[in-house]
Protein backbone atom coordinates (compact mmCIF):
# COMPACT_ATOMS: atom_id res chain seq x y z
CA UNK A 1 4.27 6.55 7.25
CA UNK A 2 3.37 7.69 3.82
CA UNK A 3 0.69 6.34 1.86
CA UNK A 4 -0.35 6.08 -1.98
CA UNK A 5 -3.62 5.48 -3.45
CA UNK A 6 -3.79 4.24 -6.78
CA UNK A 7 -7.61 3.78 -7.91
CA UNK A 8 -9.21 5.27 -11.47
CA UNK A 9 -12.13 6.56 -9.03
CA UNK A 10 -11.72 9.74 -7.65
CA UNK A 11 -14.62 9.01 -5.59
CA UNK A 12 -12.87 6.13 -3.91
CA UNK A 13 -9.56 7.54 -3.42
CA UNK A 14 -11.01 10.54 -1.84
CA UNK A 15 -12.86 8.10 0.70
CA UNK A 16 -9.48 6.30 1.13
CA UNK A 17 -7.40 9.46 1.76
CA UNK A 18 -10.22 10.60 4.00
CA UNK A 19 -10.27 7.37 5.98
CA UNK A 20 -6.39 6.68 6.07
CA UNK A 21 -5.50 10.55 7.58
CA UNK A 22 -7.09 10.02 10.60
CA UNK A 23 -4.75 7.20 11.47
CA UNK A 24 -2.21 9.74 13.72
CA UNK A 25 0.89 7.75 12.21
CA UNK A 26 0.13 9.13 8.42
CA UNK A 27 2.92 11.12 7.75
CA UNK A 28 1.81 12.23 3.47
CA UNK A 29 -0.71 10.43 1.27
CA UNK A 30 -0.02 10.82 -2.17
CA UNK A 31 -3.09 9.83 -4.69
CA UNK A 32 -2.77 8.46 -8.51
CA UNK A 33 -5.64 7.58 -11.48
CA UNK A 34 -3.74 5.46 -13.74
CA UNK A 35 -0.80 3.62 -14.19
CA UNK A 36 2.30 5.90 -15.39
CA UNK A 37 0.95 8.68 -12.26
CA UNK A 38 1.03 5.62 -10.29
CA UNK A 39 5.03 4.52 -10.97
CA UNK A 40 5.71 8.04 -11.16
CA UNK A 41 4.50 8.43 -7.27
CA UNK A 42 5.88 5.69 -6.17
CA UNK A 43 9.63 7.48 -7.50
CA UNK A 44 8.73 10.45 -6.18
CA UNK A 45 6.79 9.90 -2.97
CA UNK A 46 8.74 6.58 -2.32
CA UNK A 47 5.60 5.16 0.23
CA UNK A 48 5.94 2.54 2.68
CA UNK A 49 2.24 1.42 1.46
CA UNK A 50 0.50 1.66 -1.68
CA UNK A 51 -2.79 0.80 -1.83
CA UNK A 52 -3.87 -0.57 -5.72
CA UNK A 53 -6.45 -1.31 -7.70
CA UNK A 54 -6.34 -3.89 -10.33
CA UNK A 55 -8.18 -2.63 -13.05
CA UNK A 56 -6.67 1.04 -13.95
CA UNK A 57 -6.99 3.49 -16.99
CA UNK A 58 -3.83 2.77 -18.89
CA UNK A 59 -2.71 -0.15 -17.56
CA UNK A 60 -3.30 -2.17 -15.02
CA UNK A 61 -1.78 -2.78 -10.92
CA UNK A 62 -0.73 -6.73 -11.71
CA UNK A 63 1.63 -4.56 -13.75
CA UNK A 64 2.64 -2.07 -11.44
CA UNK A 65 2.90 -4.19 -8.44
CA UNK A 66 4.91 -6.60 -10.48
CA UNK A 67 6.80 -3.36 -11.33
CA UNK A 68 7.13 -1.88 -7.90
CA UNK A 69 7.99 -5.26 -6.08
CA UNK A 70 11.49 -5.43 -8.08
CA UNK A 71 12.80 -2.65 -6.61
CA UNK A 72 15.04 -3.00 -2.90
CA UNK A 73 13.09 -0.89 -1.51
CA UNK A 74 10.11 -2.15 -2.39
CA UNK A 75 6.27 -0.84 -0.57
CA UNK A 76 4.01 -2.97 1.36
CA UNK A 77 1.28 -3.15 -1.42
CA UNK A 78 -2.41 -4.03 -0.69
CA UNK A 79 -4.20 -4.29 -3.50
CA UNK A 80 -7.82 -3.17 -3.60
CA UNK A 81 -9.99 -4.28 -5.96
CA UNK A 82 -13.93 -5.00 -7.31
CA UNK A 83 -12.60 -8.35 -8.62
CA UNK A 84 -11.97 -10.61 -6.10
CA UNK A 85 -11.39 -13.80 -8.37
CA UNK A 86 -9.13 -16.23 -7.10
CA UNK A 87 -7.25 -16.22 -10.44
CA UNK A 88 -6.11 -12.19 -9.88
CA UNK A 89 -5.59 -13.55 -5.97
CA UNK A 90 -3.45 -15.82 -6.85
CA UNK A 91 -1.41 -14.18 -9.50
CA UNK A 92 -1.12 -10.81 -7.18
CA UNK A 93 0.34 -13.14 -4.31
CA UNK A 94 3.03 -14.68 -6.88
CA UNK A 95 3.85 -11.18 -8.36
CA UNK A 96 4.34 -9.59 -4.47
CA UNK A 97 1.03 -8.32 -2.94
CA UNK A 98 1.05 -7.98 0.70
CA UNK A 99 -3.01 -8.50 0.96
CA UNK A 100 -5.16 -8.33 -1.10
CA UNK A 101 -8.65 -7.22 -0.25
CA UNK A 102 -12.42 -6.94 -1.86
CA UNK A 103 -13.38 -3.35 -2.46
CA UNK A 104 -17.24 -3.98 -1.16
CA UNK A 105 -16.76 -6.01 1.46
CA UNK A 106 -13.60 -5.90 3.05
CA UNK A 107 -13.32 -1.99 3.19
CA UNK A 108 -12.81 -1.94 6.81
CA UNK A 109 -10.07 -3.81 6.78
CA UNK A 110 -7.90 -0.91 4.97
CA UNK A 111 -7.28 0.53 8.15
CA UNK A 112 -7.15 -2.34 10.34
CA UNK A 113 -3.82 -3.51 8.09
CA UNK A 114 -2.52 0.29 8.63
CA UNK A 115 -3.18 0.21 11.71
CA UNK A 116 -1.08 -3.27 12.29
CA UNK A 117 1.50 -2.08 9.58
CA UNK A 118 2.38 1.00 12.19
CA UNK A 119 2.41 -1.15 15.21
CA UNK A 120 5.05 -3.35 13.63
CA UNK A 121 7.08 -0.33 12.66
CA UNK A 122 6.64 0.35 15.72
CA UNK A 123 8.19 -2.65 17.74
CA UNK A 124 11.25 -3.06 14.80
CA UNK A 125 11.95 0.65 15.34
CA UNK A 126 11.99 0.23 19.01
CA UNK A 127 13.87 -3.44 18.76
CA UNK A 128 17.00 -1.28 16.57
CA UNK A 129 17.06 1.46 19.86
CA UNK A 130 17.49 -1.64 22.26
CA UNK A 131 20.12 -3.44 19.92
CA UNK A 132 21.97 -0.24 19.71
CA UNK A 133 21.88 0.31 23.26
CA UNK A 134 23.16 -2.76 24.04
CA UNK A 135 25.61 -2.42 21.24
CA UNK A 136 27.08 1.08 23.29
CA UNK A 137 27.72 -1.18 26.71
């Protein structure tokens, strides 16, 4: 799985990078400060998860995950923020987020999402083997 962490604090996305690469599934996480290194990763590293902050130097995530989310191929995005007001809730679920979490008190739950994220990979990837097994007989 490949990850991208989109935060203006370095501070934070080193913690996040830290945290997320000891989950044994992580394939590449890819980090970004503001909003044009953000879209720019996301063409690039094309990530099954981006993880985004709301409030961004040059720009903000509403935007890019209103960006991101038109695309086919579009990332499981969780966004991550220090304003958890039910106004940005709400208008992150109608522009696409996949979760949305509180940056000081719902850290843990970063990896617990991950973590579920993989295990559904997981069953669809082994669901397609049986189907095309099944498909062979």
């Amino acid at each position: 799985m490949k990850v991208l962490v989109v935060d203006d604090s370095a501070l934070l996305r080193e913690r996040l990078v830290s945290m997320i690469s000891e989950l044994p599934e992580i394939a590449k996480i890819d980090q970004a400060q503001n909003a044009s290194q953000a879209l720019n990763s996301v063409q690039k590293l094309n990530p099954d998860v981006v993880i985004l902050d709301i409030r961004l130097s040059e720009g903000n995530g509403i935007e890019i995950l209103q960006k991101i989310k038109k695309e086919n191929s579009a990332p499981i995005t969780i966004m991550f923020t220090n304003f958890p007001y039910p106004q940005y809730r709400k208008k992150c679920k109608e522009s696409g987020a996949d979760f949305f979490f509180d940056k000081s008190t719902e850290f843990h739950k970063i990896t617990r999402v991950l973590n579920k994220i993989i295990r559904e990979s997981h069953k669809k990837t082994s669901g397609n083997i049986k189907k095309k097994r099944q498909n062979k007989i």
